[in-house]
N, C-alpha and C. Protein backbone atom coordinates (compact mmCIF):
# COMPACT_ATOMS: atom_id res chain seq x y z
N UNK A 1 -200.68 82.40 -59.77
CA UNK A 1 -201.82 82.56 -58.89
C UNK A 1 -201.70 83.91 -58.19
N UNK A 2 -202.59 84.99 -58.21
CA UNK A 2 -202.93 85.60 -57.59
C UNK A 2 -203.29 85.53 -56.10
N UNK A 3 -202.26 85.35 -55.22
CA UNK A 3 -203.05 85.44 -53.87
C UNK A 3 -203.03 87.31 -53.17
N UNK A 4 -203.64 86.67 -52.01
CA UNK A 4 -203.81 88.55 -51.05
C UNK A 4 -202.63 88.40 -49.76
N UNK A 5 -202.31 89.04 -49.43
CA UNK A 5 -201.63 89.12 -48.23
C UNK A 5 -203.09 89.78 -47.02
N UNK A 6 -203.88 90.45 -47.51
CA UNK A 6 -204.87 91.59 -46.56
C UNK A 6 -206.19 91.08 -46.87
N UNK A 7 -207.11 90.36 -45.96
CA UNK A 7 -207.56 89.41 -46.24
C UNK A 7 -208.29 88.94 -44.93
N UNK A 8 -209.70 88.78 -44.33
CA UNK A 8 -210.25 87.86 -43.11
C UNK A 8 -209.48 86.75 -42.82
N UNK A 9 -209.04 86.96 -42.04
CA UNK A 9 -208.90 85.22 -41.81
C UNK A 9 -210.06 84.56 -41.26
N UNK A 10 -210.85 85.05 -41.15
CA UNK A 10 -212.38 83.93 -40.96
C UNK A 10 -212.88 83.63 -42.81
N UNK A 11 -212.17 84.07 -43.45
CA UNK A 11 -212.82 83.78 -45.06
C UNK A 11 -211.74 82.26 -45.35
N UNK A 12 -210.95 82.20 -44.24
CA UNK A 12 -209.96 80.91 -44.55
C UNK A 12 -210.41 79.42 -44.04
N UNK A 13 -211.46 79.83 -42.92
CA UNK A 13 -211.55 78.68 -42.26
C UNK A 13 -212.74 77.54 -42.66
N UNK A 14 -211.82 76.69 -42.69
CA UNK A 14 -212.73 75.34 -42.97
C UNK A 14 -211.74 74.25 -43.12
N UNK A 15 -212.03 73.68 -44.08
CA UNK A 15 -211.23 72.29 -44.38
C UNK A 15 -210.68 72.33 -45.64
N UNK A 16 -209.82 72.13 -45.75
CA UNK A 16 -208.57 72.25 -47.25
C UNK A 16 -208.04 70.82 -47.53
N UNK A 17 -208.16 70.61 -48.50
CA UNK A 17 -207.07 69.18 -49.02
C UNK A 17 -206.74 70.11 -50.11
N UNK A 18 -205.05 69.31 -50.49
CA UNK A 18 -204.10 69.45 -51.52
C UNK A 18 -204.57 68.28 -52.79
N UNK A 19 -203.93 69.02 -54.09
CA UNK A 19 -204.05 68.31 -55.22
C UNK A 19 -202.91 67.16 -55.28
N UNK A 20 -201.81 67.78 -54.56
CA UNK A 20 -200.58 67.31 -54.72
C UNK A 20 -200.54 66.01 -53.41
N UNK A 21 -201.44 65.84 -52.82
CA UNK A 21 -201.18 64.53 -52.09
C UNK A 21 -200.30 65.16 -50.39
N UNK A 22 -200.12 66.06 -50.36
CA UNK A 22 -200.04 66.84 -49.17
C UNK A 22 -200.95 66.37 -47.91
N UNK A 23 -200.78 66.89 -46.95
CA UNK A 23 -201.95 66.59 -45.40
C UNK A 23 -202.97 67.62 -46.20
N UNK A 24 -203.57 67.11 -45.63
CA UNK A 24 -205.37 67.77 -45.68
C UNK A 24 -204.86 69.02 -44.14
N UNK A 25 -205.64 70.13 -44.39
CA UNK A 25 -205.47 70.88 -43.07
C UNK A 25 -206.89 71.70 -42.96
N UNK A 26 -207.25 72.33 -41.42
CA UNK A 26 -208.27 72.75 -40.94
C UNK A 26 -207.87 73.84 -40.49
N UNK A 27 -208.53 75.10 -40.91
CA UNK A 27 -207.73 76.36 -40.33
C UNK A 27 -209.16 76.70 -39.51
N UNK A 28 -209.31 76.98 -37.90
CA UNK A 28 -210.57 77.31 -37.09
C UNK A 28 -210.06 78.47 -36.22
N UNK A 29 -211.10 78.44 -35.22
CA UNK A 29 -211.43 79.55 -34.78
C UNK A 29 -210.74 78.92 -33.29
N UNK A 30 -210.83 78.76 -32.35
CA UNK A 30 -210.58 78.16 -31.02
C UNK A 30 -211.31 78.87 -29.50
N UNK A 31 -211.61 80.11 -29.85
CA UNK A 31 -212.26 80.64 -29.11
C UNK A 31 -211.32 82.23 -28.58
N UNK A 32 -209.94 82.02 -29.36
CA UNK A 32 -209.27 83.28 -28.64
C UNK A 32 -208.56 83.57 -29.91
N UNK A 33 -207.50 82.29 -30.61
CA UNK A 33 -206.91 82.62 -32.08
C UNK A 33 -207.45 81.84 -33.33
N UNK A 34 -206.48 82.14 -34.39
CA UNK A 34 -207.48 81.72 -35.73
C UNK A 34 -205.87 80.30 -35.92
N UNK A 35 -206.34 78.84 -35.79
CA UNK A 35 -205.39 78.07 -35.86
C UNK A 35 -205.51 77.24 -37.24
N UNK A 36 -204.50 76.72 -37.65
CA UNK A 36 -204.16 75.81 -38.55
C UNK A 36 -203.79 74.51 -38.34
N UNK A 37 -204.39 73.07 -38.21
CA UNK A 37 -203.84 72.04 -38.19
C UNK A 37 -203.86 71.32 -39.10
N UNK A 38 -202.41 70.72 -39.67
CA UNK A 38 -202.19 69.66 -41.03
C UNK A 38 -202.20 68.51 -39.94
N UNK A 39 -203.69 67.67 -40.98
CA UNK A 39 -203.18 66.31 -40.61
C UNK A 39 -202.40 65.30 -41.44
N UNK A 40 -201.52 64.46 -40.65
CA UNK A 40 -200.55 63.99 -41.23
C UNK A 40 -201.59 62.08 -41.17
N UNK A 41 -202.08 62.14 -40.13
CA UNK A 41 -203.14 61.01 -39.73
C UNK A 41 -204.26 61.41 -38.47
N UNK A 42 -205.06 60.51 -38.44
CA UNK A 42 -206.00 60.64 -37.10
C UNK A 42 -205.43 61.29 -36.34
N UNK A 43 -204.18 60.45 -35.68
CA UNK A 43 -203.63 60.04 -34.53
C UNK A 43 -202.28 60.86 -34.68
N UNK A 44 -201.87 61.84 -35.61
CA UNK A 44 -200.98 63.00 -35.81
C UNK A 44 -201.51 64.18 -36.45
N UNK A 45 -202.00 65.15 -35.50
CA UNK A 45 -202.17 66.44 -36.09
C UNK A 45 -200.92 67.17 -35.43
N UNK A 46 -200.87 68.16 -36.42
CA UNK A 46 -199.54 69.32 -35.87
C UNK A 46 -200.37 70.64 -35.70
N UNK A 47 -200.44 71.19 -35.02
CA UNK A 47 -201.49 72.49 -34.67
C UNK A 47 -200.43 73.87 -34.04
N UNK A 48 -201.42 74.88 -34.90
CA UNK A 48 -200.54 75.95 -33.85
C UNK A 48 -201.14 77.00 -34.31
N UNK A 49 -200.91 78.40 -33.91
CA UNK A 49 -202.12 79.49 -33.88
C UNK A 49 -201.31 80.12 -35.10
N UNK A 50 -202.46 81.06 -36.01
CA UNK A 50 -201.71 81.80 -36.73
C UNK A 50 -201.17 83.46 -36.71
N UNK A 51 -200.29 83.96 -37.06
CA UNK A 51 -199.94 85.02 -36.73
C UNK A 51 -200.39 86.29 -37.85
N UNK A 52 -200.81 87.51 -37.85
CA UNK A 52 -201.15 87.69 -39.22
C UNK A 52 -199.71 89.17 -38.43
N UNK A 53 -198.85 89.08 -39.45
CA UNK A 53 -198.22 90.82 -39.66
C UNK A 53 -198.40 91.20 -41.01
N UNK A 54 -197.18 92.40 -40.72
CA UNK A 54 -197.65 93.33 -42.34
C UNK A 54 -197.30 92.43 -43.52
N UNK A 55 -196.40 91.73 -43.21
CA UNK A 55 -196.06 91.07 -44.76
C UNK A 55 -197.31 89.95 -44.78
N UNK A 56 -197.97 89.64 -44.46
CA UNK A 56 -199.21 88.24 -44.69
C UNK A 56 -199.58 87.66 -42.99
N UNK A 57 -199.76 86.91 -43.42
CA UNK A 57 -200.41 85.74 -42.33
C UNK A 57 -198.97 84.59 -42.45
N UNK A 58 -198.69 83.75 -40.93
CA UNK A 58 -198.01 83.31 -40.60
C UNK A 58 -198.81 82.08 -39.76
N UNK A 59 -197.89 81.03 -40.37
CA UNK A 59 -197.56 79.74 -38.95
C UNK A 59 -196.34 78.99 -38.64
N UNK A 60 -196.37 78.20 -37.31
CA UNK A 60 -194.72 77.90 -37.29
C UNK A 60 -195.12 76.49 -37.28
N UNK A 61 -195.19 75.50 -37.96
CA UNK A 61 -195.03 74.16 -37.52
C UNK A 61 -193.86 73.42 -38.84
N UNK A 62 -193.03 73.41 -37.08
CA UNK A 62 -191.45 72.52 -37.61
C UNK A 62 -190.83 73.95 -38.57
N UNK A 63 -191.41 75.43 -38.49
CA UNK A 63 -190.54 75.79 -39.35
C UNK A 63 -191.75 77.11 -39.73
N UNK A 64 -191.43 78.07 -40.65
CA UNK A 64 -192.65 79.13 -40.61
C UNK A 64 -192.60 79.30 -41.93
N UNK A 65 -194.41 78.97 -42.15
CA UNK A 65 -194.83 78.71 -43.36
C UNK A 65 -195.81 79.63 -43.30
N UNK A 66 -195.97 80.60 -44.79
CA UNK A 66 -196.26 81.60 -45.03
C UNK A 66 -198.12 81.05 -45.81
N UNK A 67 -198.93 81.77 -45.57
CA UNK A 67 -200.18 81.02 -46.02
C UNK A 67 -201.13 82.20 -46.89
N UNK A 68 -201.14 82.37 -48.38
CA UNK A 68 -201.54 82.86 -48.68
C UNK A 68 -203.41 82.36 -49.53
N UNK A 69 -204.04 83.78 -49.62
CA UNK A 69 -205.49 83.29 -50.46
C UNK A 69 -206.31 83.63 -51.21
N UNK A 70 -206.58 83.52 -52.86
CA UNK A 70 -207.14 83.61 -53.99
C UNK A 70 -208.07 83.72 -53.43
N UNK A 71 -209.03 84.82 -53.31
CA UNK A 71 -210.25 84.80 -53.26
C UNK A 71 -211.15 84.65 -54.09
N UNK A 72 -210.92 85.11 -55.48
CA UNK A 72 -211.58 84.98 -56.60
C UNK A 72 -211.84 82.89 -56.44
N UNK A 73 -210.81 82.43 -56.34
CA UNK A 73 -210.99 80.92 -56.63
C UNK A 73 -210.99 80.10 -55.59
N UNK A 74 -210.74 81.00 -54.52
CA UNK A 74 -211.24 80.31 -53.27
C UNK A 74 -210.10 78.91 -52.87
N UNK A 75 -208.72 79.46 -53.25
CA UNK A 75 -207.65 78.56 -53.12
C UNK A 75 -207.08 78.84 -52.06
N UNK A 76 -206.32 77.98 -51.10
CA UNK A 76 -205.15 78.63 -50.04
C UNK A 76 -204.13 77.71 -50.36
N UNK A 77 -203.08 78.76 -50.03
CA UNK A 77 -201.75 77.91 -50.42
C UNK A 77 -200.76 78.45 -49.05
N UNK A 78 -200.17 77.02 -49.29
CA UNK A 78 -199.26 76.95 -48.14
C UNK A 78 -197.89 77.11 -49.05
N UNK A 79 -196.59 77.79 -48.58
CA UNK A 79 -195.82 78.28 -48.95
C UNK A 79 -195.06 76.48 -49.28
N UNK A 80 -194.67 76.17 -47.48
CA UNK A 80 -194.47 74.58 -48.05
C UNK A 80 -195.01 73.48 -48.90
N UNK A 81 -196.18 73.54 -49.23
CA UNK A 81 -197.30 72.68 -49.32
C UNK A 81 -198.06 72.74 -51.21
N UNK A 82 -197.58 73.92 -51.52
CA UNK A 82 -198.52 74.42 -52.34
C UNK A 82 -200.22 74.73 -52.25
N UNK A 83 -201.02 74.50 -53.15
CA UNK A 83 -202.60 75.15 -53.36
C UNK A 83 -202.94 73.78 -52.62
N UNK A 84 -204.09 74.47 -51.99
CA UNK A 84 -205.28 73.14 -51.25
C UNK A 84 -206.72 73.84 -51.87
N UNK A 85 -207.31 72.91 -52.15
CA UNK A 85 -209.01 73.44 -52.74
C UNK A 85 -210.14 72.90 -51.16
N UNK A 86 -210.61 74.18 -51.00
CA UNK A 86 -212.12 73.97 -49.89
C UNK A 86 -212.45 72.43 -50.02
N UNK A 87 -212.82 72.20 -48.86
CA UNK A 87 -213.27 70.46 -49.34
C UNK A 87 -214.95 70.70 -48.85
N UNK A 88 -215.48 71.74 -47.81
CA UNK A 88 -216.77 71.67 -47.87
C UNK A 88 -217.23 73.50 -47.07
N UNK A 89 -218.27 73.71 -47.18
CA UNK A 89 -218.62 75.23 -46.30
C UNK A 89 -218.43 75.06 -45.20
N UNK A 90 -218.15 76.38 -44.48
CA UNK A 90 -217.02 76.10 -43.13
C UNK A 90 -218.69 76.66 -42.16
């Protein structure tokens, strides 16, 4: 897979589920940063803002997972997690 490191992060946000049975996650806007939350259930989301430096885009939950994105196919992949496909227009 071709992903980008240099890249909007407003071209990321919406709603993602995994093929692999992974949390479903929501990468938004909040009003100040661009955040990522995997839900694990309703009643457990893990949330936290993302960081973009020179090597890519960054998040830390339980650990720092690197988040790259195919634009051509409109995939994001989580370093832990593998590929998640758009689940609807953000």
């Amino acid at each position: 897979m071709k992903t980008s490191r240099k890249y909007p992060v407003r071209n990321i946000c919406g709603s993602w589920k995994s093929n692999l049975h992974s949390p479903p996650v929501e990468i938004y806007h909040d009003s100040k940063h661009y955040c990522l939350a995997l839900i694990y259930h309703p009643d457990m989301v893990v949330t936290n803002r993302i960081r973009q430096t020179d090597k890519g885009l960054f998040v830390d939950l339980f650990g720092e997972i690197q988040i790259g994105y195919d634009e051509e196919r409109d995939i994001l992949y989580l370093s832990t997690e593998g590929e998640y496909i758009r689940t609807e227009e953000w």
